[in-house]
Protein backbone atom coordinates (compact mmCIF):
# COMPACT_ATOMS: atom_id res chain seq x y z
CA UNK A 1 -48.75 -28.84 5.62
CA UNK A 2 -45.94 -27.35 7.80
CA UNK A 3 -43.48 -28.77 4.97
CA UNK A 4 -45.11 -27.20 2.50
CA UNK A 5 -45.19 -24.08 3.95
CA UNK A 6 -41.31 -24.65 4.79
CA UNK A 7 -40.82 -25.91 1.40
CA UNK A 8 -42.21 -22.52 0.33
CA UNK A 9 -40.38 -20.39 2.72
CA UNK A 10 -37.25 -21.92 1.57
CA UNK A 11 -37.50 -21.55 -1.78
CA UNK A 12 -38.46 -17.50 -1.51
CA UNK A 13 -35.71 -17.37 1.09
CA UNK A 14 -32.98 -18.34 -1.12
CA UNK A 15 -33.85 -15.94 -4.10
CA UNK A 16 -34.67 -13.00 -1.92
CA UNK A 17 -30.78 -13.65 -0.09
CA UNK A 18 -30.07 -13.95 -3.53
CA UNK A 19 -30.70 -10.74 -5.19
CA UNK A 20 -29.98 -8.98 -2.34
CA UNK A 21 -26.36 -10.02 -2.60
CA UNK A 22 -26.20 -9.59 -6.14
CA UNK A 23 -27.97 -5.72 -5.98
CA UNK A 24 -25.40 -5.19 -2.75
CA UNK A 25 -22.52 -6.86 -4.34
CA UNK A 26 -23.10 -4.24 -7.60
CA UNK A 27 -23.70 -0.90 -5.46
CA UNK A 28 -20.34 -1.74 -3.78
CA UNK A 29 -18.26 -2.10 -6.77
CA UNK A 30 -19.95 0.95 -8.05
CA UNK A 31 -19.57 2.82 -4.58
CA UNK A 32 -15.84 1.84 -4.74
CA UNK A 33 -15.24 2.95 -8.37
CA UNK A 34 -16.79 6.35 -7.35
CA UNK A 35 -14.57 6.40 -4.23
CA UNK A 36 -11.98 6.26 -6.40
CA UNK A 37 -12.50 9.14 -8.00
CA UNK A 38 -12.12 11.25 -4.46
CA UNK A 39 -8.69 9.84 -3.98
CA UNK A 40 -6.03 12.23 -2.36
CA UNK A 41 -2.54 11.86 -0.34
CA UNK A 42 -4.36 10.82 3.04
CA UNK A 43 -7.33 8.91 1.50
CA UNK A 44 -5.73 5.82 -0.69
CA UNK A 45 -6.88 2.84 -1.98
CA UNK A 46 -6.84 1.52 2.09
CA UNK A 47 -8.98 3.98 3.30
CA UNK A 48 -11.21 3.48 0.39
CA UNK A 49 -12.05 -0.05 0.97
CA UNK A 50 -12.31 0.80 5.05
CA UNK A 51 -15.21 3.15 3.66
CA UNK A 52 -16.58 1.23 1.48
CA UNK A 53 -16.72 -1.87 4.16
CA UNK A 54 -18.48 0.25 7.01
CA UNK A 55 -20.87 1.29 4.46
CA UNK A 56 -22.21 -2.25 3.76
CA UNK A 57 -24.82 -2.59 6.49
CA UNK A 58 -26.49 1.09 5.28
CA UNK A 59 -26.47 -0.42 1.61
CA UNK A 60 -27.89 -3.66 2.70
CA UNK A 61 -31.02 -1.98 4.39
CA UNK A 62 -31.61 0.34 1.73
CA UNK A 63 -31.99 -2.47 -0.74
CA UNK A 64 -34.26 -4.88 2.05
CA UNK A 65 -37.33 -3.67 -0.02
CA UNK A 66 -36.48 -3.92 -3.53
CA UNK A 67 -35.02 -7.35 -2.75
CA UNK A 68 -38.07 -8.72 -1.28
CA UNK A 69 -40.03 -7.99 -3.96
CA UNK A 70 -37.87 -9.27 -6.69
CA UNK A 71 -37.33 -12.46 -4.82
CA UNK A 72 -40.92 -13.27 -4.43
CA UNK A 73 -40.99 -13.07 -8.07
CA UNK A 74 -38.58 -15.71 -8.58
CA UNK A 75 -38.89 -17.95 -5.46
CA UNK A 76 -42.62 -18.12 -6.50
CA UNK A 77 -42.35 -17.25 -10.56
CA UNK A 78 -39.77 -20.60 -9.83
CA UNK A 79 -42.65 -22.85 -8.43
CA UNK A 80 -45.05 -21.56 -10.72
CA UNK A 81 -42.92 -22.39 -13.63
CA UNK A 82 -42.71 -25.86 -12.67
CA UNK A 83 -46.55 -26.06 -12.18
CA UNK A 84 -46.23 -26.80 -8.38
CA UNK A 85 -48.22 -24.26 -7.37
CA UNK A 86 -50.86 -25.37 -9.79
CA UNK A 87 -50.70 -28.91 -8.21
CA UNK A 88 -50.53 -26.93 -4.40
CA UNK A 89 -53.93 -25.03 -5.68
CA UNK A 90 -55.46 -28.37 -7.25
CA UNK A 91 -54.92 -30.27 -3.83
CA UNK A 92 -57.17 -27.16 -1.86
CA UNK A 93 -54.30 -25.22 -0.90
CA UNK A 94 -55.92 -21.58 -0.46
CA UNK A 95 -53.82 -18.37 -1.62
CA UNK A 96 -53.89 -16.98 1.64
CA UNK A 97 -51.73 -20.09 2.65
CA UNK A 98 -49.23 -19.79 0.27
CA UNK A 99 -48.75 -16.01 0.80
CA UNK A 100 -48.74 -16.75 4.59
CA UNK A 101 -46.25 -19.37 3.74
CA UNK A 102 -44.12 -16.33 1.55
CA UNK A 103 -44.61 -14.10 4.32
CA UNK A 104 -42.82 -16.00 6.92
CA UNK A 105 -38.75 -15.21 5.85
CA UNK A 106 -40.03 -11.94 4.46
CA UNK A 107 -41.20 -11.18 8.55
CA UNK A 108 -37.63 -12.17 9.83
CA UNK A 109 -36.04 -9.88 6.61
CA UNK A 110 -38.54 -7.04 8.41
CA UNK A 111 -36.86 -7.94 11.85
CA UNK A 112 -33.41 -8.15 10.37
CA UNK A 113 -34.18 -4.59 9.08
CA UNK A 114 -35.29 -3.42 12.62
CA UNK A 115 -32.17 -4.38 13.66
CA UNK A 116 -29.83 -2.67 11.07
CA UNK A 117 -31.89 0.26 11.17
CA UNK A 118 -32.00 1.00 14.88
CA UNK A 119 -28.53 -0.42 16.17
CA UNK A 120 -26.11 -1.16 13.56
CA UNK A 121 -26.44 1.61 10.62
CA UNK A 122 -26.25 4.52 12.76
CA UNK A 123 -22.66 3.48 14.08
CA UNK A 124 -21.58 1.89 10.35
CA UNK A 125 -22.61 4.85 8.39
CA UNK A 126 -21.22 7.53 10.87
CA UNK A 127 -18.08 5.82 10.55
CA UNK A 128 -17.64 5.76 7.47
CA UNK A 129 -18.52 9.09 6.36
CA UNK A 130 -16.09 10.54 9.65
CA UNK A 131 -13.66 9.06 8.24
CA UNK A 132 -13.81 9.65 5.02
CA UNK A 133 -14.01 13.41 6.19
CA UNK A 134 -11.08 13.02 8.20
CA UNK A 135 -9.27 11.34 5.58
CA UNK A 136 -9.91 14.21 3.30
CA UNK A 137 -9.21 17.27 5.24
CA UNK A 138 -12.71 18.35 4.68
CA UNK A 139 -12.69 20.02 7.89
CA UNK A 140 -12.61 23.70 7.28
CA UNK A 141 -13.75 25.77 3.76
CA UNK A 142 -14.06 23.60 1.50
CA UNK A 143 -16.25 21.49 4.06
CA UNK A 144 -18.71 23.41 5.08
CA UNK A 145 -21.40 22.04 2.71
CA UNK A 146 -20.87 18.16 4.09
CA UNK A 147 -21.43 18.72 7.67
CA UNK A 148 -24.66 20.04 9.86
CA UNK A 149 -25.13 23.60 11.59
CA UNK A 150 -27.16 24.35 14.90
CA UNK A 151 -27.48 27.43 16.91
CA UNK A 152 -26.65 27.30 20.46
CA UNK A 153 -26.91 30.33 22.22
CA UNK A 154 -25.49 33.48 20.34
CA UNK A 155 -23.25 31.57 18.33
CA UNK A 156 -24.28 29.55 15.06
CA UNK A 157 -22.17 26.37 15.26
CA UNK A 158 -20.54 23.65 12.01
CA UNK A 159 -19.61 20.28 12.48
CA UNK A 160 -17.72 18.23 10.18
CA UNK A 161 -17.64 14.99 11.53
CA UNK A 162 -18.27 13.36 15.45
CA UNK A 163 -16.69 10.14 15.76
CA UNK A 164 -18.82 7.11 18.32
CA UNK A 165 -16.97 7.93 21.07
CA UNK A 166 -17.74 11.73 21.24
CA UNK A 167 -14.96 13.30 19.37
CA UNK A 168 -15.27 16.39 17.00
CA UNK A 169 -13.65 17.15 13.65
CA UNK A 170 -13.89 20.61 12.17
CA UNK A 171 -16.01 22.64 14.72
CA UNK A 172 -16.62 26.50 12.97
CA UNK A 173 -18.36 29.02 15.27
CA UNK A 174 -20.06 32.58 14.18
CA UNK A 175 -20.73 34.94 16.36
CA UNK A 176 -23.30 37.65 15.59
CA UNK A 177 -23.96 41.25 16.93
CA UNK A 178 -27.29 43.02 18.01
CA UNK A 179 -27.34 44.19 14.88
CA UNK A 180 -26.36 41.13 13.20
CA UNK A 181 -22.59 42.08 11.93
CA UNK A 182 -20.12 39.42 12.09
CA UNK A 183 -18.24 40.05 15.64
CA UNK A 184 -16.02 36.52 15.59
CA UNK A 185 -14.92 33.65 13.93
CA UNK A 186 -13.42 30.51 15.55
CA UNK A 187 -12.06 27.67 14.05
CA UNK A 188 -10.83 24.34 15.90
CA UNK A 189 -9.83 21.33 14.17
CA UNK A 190 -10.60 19.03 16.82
CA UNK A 191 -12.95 18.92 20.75
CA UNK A 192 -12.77 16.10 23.06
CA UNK A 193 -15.42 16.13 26.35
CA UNK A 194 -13.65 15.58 29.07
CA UNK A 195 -15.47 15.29 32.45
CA UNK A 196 -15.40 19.25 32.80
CA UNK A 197 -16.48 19.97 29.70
CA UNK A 198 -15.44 20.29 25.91
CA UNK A 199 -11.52 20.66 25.14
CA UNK A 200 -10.63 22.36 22.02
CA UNK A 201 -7.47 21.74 20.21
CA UNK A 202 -5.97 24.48 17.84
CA UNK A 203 -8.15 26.79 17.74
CA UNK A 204 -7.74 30.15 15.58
CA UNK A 205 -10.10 32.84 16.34
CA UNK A 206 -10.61 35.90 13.94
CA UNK A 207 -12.32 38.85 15.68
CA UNK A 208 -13.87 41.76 13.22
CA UNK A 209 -13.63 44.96 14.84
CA UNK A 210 -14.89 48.56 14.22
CA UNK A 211 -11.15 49.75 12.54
CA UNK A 212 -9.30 46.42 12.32
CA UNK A 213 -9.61 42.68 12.33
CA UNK A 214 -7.31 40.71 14.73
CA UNK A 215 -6.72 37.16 14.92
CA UNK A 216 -5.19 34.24 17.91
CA UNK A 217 -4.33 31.08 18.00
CA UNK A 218 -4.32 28.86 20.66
CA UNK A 219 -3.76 25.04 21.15
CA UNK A 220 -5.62 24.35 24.23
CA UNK A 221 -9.29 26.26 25.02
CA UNK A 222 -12.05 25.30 26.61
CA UNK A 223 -15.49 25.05 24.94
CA UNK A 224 -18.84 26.29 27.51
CA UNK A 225 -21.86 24.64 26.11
CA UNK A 226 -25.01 23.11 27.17
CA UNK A 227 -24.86 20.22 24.65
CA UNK A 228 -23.87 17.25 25.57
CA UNK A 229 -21.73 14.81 22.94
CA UNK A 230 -24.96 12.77 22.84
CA UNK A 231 -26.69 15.64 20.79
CA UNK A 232 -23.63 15.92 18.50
CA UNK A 233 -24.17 12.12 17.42
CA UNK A 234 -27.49 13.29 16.44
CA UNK A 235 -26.56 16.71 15.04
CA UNK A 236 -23.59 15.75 12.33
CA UNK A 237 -25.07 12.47 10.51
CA UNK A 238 -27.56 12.96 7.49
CA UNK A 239 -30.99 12.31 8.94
CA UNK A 240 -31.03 8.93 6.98
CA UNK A 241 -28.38 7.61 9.19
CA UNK A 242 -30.05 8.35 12.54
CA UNK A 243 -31.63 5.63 13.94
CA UNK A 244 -35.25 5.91 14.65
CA UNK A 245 -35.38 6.61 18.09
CA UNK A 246 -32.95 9.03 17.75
CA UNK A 247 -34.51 10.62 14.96
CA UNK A 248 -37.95 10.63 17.59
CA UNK A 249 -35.48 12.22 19.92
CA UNK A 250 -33.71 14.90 17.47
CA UNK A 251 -37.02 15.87 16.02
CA UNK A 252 -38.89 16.42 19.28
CA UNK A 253 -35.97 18.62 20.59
CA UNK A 254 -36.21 20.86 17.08
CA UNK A 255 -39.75 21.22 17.50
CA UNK A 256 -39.06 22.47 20.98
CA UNK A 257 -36.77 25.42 19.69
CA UNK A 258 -39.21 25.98 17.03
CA UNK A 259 -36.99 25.21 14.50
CA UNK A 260 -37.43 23.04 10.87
CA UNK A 261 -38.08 19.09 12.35
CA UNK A 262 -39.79 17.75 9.04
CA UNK A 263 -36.85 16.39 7.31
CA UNK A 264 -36.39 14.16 10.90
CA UNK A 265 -39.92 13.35 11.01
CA UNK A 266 -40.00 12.15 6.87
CA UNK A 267 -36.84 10.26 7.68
CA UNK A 268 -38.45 8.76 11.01
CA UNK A 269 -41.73 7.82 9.46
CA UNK A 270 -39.63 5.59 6.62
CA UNK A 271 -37.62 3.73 9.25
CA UNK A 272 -41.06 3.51 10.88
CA UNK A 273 -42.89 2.30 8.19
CA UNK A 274 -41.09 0.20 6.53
CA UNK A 275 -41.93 -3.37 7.19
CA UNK A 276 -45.28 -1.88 6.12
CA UNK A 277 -42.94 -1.32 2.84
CA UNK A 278 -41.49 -4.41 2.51
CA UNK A 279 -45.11 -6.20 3.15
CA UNK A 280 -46.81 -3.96 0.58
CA UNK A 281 -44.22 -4.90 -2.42
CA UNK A 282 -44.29 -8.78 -1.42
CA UNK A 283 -47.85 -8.52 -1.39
CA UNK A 284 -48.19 -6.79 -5.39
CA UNK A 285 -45.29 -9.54 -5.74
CA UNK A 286 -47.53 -12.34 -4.64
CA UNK A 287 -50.63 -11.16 -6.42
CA UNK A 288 -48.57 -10.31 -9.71
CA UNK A 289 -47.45 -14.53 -9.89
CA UNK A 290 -51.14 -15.46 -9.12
CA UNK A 291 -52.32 -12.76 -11.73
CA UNK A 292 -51.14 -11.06 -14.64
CA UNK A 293 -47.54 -13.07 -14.71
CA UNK A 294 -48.63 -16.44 -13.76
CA UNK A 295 -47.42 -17.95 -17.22
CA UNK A 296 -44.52 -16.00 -18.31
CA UNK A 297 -41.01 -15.89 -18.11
CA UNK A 298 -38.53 -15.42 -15.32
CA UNK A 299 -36.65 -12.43 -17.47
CA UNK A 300 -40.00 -10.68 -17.42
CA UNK A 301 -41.27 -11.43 -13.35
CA UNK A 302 -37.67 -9.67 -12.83
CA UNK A 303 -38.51 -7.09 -15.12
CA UNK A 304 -41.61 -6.23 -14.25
CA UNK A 305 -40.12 -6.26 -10.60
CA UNK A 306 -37.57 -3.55 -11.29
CA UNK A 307 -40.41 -1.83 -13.00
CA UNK A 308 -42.81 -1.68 -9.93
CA UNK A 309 -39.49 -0.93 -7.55
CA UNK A 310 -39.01 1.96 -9.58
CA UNK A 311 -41.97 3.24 -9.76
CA UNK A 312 -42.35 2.48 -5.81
CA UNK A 313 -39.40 4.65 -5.02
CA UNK A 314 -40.06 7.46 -7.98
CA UNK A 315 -43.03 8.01 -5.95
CA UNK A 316 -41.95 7.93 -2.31
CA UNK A 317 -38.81 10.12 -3.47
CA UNK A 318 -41.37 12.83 -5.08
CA UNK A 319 -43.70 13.12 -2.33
CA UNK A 320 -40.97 12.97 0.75
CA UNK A 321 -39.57 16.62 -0.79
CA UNK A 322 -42.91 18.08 -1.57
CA UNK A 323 -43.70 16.96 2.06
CA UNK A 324 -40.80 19.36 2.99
CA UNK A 325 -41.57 21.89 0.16
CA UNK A 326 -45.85 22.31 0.86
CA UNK A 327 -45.94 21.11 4.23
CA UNK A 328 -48.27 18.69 4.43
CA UNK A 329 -47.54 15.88 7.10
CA UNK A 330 -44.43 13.44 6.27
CA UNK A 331 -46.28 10.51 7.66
CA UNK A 332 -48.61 10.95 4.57
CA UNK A 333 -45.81 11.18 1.97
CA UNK A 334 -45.06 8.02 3.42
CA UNK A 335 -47.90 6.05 3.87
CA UNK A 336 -49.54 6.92 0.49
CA UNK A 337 -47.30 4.61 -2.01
CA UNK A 338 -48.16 1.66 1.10
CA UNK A 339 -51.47 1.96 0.68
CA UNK A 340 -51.50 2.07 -3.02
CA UNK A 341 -49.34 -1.21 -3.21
CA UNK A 342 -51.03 -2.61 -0.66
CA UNK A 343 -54.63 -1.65 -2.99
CA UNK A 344 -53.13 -3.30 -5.99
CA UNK A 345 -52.01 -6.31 -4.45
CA UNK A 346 -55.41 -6.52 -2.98
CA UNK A 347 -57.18 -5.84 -6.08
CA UNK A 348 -55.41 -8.49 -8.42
CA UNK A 349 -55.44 -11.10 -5.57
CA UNK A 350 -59.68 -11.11 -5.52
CA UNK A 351 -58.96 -10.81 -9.26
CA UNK A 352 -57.27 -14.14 -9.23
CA UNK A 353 -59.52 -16.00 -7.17
């Protein structure tokens, strides 16, 4: 029995790897072709193929899902095409066996996930998009819209980009009166922390006053802040690049200055939840070969895969915003498309017995 069940595990193994570098290997050339289009005199074809590169681990997690469940289709549409799972059922092997079988690469996919998700995407996709910013020059103007703001103190702060090791790109700080007129503007293209506190390096500071507006420059200034550069790794990347303890961490400390936490907590429940994900799509996988597409062709189990992946994501992607937009709880925008794959799997696995 154990070679059977390795026998199975092998097979599903091979075409999940296999889509997944076939759906990875076509976002990349499309993510590179795009990149393309962004060229300028600092960011070349080098610097587009750097970015492209340290964006491969994000893109391979992203696609962990979809992959699973179009592998299961053909690892097990393959054996049922050939009639050895007929002859597997025929000799009293139960269902529940083979999907255990099915299930065991799928649980170290779920771990590889883990992994990407909590120790290797945050760095990777920070990169890449801090250096594409750099690359650009989107650090003042025209960058405002790319970066993350926070409030700390009087002052509303802009990041552009905060490199691993606790450097700053493009740092904008407003400061407002009592009565909430524009007093100051500062711009610094770059802060280091340096064991006495934040260094700023050419800074330009426009002051509005009553009769006249006055400006400064200055190449060295110091920066007095509270936050530490372990914050700013939290603060500049989208929330879908935070790893989930530090998207626990970010969240909590929003919710503690009473400000908006629920695109952290939608982002943290996904990271969360899904090798409940991947689980619930292997499982409609399993029960569509044993049901409804036991005796048709590969082109179609692939087809209807894309169709149910679709549909999986159309409806996590609509409920995540209205989440946001109605306030009901993340975790639920989440968890509902679970259960209902994990209900239809269900339902057309006692269907097939």
């Amino acid at each position: 029995m154990r070679k059977l069940d390795a026998y199975i595990a092998r097979t599903v193994a091979v075409a999940i790897a296999g889509v997944l570098l076939v759906i990875v290997g076509l976002d990349l050339t499309f993510a590179f072709l795009d990149e393309l289009d962004d060229r300028k005199l600092d960011y070349q074809l080098g610097e587009v193929l750097q970015y492209v590169v340290w964006s491969i681990p994000g893109r391979v997690y992203e696609q962990l899902g979809f992959s699973a469940l179009v592998g299961c289709l053909i690892g097990l549409g393959t054996l049922a095409g050939t009639s050895e799972l007929t002859v597997m059922r025929a000799a009293g092997v139960s269902i529940g066996r083979i999907a255990w079988a099915v299930m065991k690469p799928v649980v170290v996919l779920i771990a590889c996930g883990l992994l990407l998700a909590e120790l290797v995407v945050p760095i990777t996709s920070q990169t890449a998009e801090n250096r594409k910013a750099v690359a650009l020059g989107n650090l003042e103007g025209g960058g405002l819209e790319q970066g993350l703001w926070m409030r700390d103190g009087g002052e509303f702060v802009h990041f552009n980009a905060a490199m691993p090791d606790g450097e700053l790109f493009g740092i904008t700080r407003y400061r407002f009166g009592d009565k909430r007129e524009l007093e100051r503007v500062t711009f610094s293209e770059k802060a280091r922390f340096l064991d006495e506190g934040w260094q700023l390096d050419n800074s330009r500071t426009t002051v509005f006053g009553e009769e006249a507006v006055r400006s400064e420059s200055r190449a060295k200034s110091d920066w007095q802040t509270s936050v530490a550069p372990s914050l700013f790794s939290l603060i500049v990347p989208l929330p879908s690049d935070l790893s989930p303890r530090n998207l626990w961490s970010y969240a909590n400390f929003l919710d503690r200055k009473a400000e908006d936490s629920s695109r952290y907590w939608l982002e943290f429940w996904k990271k969360i939840l899904q090798p409940l994900t991947i689980a619930s799509l292997v499982m409609v996988a399993i029960s569509f070969i044993f049901g409804p597409l036991r005796e048709v062709t590969t082109g179609l189990r692939v087809f209807s895969g894309v169709i149910v992946g679709i549909v999986f994501k159309t409806v996590q992607d609509m409920l995540g915003p209205s989440s946001l937009v109605y306030g009901f709880p993340p975790f639920i925008a989440v968890a509902v498309p679970i259960l209902l794959c994990f209900a239809l799997g269900w339902y057309l696995l006692r269907r097939a017995r």
